[in-house]
N, C-alpha and C. Protein backbone atom coordinates (compact mmCIF):
# COMPACT_ATOMS: atom_id res chain seq x y z
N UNK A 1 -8.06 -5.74 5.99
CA UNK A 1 -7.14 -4.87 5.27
C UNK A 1 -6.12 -4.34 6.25
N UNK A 2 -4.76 -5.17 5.94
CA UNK A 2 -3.85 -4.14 6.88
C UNK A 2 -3.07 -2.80 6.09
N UNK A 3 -3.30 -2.05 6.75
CA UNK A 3 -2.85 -0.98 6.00
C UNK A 3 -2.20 0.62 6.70
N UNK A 4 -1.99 0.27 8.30
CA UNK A 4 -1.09 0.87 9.09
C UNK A 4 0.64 0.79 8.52
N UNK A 5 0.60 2.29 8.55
CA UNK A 5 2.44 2.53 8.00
C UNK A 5 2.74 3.78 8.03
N UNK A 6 4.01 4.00 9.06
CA UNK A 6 4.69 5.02 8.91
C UNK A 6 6.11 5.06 8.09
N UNK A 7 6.37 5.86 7.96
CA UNK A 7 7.54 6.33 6.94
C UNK A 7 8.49 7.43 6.94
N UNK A 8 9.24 7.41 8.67
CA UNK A 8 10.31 9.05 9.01
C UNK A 8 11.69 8.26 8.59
N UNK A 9 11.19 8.45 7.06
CA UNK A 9 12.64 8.14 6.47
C UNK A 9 13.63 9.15 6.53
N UNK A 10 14.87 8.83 6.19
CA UNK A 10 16.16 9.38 6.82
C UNK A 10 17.59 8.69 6.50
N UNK A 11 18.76 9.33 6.09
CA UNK A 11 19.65 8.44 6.15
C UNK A 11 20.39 7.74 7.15
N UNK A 12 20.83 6.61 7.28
CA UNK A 12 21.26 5.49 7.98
C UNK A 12 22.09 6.21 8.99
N UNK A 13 22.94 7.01 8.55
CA UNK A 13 23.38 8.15 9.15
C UNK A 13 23.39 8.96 9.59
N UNK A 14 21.87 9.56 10.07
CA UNK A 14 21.34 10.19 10.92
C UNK A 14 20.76 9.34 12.41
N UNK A 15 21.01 8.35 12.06
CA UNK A 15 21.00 6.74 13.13
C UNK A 15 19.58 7.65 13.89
N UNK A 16 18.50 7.73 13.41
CA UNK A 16 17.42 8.06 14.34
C UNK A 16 16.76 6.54 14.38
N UNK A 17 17.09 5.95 15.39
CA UNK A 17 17.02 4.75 16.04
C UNK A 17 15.57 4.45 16.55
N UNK A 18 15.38 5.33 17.47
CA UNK A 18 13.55 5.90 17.59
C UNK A 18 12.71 5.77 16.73
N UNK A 19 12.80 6.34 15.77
CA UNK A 19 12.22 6.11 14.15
C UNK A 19 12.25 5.01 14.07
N UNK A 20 13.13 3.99 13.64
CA UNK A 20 13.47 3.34 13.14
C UNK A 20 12.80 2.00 14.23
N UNK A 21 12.51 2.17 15.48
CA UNK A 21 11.92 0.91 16.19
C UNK A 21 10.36 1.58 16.17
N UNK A 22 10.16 2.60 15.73
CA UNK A 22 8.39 3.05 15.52
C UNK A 22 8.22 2.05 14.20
N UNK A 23 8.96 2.16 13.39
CA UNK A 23 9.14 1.88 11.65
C UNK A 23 8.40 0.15 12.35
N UNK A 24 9.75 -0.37 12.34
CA UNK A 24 9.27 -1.80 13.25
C UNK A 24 7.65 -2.10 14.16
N UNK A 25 7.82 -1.27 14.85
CA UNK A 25 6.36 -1.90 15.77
C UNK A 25 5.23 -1.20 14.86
N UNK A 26 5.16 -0.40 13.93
CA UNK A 26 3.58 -0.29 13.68
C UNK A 26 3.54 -1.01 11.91
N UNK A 27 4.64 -1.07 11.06
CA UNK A 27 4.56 -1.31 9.94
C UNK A 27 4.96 -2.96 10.03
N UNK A 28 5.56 -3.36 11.21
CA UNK A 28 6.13 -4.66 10.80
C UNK A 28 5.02 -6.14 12.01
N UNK A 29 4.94 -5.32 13.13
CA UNK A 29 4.07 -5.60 14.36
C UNK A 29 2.83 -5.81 14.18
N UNK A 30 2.55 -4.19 12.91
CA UNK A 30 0.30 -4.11 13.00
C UNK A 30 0.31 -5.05 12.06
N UNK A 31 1.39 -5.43 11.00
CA UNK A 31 0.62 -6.73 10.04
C UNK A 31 0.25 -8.17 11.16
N UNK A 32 1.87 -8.23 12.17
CA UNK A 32 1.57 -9.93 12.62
C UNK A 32 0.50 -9.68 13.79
N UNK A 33 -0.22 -8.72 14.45
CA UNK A 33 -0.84 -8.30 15.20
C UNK A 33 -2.72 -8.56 14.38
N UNK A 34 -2.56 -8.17 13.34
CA UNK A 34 -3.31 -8.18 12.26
C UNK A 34 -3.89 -9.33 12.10
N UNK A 35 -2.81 -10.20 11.33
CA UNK A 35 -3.27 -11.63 10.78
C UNK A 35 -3.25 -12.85 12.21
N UNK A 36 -2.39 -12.03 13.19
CA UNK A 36 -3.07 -13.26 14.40
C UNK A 36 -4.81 -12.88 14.70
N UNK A 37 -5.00 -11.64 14.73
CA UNK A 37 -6.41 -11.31 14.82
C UNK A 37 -7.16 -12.23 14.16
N UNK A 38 -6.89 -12.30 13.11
CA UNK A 38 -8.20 -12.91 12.17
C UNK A 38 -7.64 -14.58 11.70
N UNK A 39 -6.48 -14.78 11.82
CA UNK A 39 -6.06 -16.11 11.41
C UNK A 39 -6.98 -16.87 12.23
N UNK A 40 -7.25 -17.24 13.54
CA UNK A 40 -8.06 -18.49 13.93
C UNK A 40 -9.58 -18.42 13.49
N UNK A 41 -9.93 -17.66 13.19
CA UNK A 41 -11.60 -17.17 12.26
C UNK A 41 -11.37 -18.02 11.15
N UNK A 42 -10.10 -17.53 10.82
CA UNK A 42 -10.25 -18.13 8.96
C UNK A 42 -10.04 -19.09 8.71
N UNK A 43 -8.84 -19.90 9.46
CA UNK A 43 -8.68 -21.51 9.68
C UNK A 43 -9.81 -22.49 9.81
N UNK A 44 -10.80 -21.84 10.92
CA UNK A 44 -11.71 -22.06 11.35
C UNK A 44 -12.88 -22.81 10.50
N UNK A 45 -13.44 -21.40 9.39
CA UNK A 45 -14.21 -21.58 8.73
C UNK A 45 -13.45 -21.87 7.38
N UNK A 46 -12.74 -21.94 7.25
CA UNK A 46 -11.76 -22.49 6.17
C UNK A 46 -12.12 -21.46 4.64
N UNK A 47 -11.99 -20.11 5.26
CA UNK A 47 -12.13 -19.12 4.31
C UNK A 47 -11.34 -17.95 5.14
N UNK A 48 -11.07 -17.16 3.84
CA UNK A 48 -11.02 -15.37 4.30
C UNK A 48 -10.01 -14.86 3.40
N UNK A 49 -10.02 -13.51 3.51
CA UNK A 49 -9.02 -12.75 2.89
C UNK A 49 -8.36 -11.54 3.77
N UNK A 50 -7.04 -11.95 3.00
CA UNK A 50 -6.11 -10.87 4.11
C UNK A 50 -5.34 -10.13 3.07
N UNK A 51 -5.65 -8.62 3.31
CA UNK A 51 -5.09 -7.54 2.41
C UNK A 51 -3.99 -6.60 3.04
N UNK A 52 -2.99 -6.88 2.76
CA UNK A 52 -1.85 -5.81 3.09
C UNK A 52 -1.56 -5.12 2.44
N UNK A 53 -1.35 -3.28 2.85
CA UNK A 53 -0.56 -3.10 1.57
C UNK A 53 0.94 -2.83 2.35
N UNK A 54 1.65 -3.26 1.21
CA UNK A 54 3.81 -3.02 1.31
C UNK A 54 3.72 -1.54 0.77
N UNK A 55 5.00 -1.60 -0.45
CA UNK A 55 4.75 -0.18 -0.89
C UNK A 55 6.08 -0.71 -1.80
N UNK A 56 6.51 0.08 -2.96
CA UNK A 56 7.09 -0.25 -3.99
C UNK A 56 8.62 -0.12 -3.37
N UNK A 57 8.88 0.20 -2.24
CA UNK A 57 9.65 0.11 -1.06
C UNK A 57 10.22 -1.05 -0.78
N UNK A 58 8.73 -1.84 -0.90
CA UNK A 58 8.78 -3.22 -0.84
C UNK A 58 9.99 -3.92 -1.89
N UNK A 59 9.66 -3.83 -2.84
CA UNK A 59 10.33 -4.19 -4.41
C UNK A 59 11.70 -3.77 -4.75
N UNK A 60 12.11 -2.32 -4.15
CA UNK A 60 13.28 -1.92 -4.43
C UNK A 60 13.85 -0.96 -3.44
N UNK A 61 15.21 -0.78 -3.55
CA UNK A 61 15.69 -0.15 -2.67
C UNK A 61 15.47 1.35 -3.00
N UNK A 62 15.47 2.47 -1.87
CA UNK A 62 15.78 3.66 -1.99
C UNK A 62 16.24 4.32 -0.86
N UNK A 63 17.67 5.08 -1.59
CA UNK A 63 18.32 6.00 -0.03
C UNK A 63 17.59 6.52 0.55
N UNK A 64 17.91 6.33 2.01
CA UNK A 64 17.30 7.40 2.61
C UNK A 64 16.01 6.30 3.22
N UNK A 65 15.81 5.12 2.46
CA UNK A 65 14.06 4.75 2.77
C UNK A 65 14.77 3.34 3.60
N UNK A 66 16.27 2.96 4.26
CA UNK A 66 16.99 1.51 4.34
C UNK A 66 15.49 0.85 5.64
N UNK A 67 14.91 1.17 6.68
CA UNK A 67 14.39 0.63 7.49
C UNK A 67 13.03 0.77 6.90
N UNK A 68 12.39 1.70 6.38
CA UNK A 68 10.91 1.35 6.08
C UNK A 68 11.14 0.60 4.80
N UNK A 69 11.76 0.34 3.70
CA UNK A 69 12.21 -1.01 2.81
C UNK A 69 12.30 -2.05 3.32
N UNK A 70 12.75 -2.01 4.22
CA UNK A 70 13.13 -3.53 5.21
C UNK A 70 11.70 -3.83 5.77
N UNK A 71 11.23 -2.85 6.38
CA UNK A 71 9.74 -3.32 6.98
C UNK A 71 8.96 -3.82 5.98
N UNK A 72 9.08 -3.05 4.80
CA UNK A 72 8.12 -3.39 3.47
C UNK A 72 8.37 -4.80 2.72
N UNK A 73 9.84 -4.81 2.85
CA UNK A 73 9.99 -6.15 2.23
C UNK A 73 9.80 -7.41 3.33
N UNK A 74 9.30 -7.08 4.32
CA UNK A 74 9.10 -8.19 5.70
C UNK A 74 7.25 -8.30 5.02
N UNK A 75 6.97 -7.33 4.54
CA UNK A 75 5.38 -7.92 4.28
C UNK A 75 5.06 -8.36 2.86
N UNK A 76 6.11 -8.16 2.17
CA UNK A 76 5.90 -8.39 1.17
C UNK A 76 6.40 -10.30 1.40
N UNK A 77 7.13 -10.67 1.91
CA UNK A 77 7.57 -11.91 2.43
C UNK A 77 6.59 -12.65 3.30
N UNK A 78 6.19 -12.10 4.19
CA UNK A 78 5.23 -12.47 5.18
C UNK A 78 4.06 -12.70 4.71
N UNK A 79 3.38 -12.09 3.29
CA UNK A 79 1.55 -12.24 2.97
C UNK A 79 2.40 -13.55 2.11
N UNK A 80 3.26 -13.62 0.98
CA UNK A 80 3.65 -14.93 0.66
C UNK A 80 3.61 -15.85 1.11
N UNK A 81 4.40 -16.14 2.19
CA UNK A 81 4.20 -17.69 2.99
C UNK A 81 3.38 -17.49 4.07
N UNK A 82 1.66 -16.89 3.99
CA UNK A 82 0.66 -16.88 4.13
C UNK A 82 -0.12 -17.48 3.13
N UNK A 83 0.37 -17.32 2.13
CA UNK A 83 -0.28 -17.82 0.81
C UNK A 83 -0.26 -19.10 0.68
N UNK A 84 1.32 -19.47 0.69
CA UNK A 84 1.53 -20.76 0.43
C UNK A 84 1.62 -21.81 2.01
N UNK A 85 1.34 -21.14 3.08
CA UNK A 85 0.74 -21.88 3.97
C UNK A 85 -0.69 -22.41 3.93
N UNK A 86 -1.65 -21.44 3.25
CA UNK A 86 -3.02 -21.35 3.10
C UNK A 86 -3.28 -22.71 2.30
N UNK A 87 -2.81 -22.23 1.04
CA UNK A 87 -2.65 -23.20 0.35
C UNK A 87 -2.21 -24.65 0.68
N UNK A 88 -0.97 -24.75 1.32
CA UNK A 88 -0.79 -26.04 1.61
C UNK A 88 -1.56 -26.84 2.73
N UNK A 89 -1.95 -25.89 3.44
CA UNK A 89 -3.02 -26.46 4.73
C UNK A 89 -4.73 -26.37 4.11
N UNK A 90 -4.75 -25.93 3.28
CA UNK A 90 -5.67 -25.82 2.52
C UNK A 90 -6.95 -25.35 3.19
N UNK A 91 -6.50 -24.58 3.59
CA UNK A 91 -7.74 -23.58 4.91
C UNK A 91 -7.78 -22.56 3.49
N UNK A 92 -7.67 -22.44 2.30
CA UNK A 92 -8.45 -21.38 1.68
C UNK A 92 -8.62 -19.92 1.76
N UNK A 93 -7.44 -19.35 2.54
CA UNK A 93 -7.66 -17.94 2.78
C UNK A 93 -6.45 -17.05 1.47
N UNK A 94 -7.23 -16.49 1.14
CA UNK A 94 -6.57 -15.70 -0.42
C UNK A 94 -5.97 -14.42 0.31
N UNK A 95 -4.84 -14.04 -0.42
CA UNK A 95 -3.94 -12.72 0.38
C UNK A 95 -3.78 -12.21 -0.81
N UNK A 96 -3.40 -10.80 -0.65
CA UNK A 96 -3.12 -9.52 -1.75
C UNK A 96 -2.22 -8.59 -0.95
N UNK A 97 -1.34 -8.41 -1.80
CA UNK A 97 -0.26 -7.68 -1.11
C UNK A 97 -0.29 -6.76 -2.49
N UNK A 98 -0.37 -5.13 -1.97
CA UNK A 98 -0.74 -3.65 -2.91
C UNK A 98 0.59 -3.44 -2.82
N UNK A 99 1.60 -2.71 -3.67
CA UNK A 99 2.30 -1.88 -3.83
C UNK A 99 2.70 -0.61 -4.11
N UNK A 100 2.24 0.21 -3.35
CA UNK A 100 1.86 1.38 -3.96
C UNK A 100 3.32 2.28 -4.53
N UNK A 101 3.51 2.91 -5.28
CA UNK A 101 4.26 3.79 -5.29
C UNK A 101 3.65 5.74 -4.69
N UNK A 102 3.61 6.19 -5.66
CA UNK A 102 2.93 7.94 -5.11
C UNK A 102 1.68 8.14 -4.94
N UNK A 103 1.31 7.77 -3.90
CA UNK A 103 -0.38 7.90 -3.53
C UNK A 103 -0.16 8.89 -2.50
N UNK A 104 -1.35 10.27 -2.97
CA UNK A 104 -1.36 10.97 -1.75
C UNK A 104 -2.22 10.79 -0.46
N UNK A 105 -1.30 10.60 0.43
CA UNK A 105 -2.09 10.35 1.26
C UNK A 105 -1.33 10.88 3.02
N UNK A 106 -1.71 10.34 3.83
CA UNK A 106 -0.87 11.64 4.88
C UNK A 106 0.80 11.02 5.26
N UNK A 107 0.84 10.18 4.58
CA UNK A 107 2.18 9.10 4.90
C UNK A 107 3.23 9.95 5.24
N UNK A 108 3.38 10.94 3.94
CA UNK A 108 4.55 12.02 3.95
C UNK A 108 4.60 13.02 5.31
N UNK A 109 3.71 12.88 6.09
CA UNK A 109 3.63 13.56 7.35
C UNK A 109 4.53 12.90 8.41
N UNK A 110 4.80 11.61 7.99
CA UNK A 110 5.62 10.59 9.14
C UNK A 110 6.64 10.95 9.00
N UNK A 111 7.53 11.62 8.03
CA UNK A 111 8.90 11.60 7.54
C UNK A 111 9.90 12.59 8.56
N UNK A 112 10.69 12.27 9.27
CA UNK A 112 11.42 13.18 10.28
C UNK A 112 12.77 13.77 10.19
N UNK A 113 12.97 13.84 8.80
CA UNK A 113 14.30 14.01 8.45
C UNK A 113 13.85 15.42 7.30
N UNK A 114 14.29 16.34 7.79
CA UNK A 114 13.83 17.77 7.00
C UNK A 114 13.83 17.88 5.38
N UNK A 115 15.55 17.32 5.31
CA UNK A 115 15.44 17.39 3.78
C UNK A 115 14.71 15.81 2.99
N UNK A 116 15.05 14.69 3.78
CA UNK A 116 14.02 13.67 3.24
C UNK A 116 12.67 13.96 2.96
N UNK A 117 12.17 14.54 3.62
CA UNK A 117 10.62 15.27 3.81
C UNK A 117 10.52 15.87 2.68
N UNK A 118 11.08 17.10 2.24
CA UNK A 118 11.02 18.17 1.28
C UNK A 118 11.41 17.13 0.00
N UNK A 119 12.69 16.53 -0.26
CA UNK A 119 12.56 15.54 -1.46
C UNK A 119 11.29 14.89 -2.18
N UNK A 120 10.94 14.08 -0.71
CA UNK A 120 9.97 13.09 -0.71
C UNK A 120 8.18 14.08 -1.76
N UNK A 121 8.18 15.27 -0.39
CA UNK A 121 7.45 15.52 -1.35
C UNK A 121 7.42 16.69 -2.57
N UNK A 122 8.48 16.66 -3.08
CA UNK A 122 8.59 16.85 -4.68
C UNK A 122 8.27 16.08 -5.16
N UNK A 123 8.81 14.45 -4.94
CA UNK A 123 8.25 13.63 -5.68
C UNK A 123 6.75 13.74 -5.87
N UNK A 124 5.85 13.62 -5.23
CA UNK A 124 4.60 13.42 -4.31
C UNK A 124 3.73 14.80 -5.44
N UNK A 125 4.20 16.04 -5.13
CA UNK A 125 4.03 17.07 -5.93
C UNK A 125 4.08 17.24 -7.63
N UNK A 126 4.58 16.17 -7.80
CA UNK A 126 4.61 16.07 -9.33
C UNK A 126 4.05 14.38 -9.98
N UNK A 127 3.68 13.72 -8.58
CA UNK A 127 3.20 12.57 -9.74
C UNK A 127 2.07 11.67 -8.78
N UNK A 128 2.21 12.69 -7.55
CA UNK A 128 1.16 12.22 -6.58
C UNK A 128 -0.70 11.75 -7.30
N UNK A 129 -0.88 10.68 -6.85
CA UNK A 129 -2.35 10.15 -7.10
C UNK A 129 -3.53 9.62 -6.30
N UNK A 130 -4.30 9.75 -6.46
CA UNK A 130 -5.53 9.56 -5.25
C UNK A 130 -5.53 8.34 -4.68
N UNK A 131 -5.88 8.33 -2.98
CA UNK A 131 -6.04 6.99 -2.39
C UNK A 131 -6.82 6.24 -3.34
N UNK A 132 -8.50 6.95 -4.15
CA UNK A 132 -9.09 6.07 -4.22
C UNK A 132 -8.65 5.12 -5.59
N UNK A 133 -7.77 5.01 -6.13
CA UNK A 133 -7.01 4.16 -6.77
C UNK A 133 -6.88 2.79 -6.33
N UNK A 134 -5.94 3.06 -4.86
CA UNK A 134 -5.91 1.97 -4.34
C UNK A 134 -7.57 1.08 -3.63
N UNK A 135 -8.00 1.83 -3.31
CA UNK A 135 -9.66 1.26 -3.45
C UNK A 135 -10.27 0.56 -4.03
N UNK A 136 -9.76 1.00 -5.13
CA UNK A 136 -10.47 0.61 -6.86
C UNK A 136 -9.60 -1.25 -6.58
N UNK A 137 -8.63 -1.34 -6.06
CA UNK A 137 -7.51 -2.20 -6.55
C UNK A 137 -7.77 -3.08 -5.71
N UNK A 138 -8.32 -2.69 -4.10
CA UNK A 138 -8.88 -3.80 -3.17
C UNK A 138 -9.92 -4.17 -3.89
N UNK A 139 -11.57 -3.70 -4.06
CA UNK A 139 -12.22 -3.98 -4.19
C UNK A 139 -12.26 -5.43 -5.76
N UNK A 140 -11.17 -4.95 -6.64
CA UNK A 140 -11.10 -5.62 -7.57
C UNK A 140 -10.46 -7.24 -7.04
N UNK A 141 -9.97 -7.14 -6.19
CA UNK A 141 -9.11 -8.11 -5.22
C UNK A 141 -10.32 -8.92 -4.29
N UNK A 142 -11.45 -8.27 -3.85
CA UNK A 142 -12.01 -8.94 -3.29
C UNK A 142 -13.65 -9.24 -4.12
N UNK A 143 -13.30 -8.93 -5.02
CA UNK A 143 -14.52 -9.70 -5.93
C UNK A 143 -13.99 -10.20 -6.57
N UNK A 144 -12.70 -11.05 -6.63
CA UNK A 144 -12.74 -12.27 -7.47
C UNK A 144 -13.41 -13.37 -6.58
N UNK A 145 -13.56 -14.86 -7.51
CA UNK A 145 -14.43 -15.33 -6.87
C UNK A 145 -13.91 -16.30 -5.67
N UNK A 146 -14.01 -16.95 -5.16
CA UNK A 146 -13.61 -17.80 -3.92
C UNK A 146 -12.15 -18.55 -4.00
N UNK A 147 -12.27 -19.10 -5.41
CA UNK A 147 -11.25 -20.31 -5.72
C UNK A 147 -10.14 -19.18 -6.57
N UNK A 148 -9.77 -18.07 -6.37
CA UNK A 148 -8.81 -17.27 -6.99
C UNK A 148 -8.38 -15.94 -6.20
N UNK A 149 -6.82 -16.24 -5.73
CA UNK A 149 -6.25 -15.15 -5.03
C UNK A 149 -5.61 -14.31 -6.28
N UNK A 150 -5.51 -13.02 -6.50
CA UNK A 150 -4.67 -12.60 -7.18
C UNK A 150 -3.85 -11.96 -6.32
N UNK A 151 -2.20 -12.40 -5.86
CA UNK A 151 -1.29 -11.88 -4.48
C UNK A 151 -0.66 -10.85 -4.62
N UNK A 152 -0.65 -10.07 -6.05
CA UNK A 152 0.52 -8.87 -5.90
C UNK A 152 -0.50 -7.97 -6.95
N UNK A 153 -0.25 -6.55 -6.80
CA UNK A 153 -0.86 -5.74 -7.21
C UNK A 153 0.26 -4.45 -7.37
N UNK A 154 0.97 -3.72 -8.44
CA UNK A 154 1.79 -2.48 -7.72
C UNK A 154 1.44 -1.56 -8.69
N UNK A 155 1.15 -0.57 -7.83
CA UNK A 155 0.17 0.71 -8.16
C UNK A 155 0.67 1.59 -8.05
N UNK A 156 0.71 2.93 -9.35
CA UNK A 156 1.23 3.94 -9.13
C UNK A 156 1.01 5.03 -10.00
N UNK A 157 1.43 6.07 -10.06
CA UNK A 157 1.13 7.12 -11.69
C UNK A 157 1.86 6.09 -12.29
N UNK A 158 1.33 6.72 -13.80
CA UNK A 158 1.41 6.92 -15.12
C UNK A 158 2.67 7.33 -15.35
N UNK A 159 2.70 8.30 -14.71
CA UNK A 159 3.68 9.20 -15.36
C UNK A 159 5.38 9.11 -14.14
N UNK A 160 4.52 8.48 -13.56
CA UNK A 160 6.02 8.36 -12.07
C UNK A 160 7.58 6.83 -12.49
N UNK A 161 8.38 7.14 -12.93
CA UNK A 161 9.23 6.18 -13.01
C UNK A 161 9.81 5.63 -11.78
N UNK A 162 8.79 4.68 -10.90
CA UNK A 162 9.67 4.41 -10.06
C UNK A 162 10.22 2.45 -10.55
C-alpha cells in the first residue's frame, strides 16, 4: 500500500518552490521508490498487488492544489501502465489506485499557505469522513480473487460535491 502524501498547497504565485520539490520527492518518489521495492518479488513469483492511493486531485484540477494535482495525476498514470505492463508481461500483479476526496486525516497539516490551510479546512469541517472508509475500500480491493484487478476506486462524502 503506497500511501505517503503531502499537500502545502498554495498558489503558483506564492512560487514556494521548497514545497513544491517536497510535493515531488515524497508523493511522486515514495510511489517509484515503492513499486521498485516490491516489483522484482512480484515478477518473480508472478503475483502481487500494488495499492496507491492519488486523490481526486488526481482527476481534476483545483486552484491553489497546481503541484500536488500534478503529483496526483503522475500516480494516477503511473499504477495504469503498471497495469497494463502486468498484464502484457503477464506477471499477474493487480493495482488499485483510491481517490480520495475529504477524508480526515492529518494531510491538512502539510498545507503551508495560511489562507489555503483555513479554506482547505472548511472544506474538511463540513464534509470531512473517516480514514476507515478508505480501509473498507482496500480491503474490498484485496479480496477479490486472483484473476481480477479492480484499478480505480474514488471515495468521498455523500454530501461533498467535488
Amino acid at each position: 500500500m503506497l500511501n505517503a502524501g503531502i499537500m502545502p498547497n498554495s498558489p503558483l504565485s506564492a512560487l514556494k518552490t521548497d514545497d513544491w520539490h517536497q510535493m515531488v520527492d515524497v508523493n511522486i518518489k515514495g510511489v517509484l521508490n515503492g513499486v521498485a521495492a516490491v516489483l522484482p518479488t512480484f515478477i518473480e513469483q508472478k503475483s502481487g498487488h500494488v495499492i496507491a492511493v492519488s486523490s481526486v486531485a488526481g482527476l481534476k484540477a483545483y486552484p491553489g492544489g497546481a503541484v500536488y494535482g500534478g503529483t496526483k495525476w503522475f500516480v494516477r498514470d503511473f499504477m495504469e501502465v503498471l497495469r497494463m505492463e502486468s498484464a502484457t508481461e503477464r506477471t499477474n500483479i493487480r493495482t488499485a489506485t483510491i481517490y480520495p476526496a475529504a477524508i480526515n486525516t492529518e494531510l491538512l497539516s502539510t498545507i503551508s499557505d495560511k489562507d489555503t490551510a483555513k479554506s482547505m479546512q472548511g472544506v474538511y469541517d463540513q464534509y470531512g469522513i473517516t480514514p476507515e472508509r478508505i480501509a473498507d475500500v482496500v480491503a474490498f480491493a484485496i479480496d477479490q480473487p486472483e484473476d481480477t484487478t479492480i484499478n480505480e476506486f474514488t471515495v468521498g462524502p455523500a454530501n461533498q460535491p467535488w
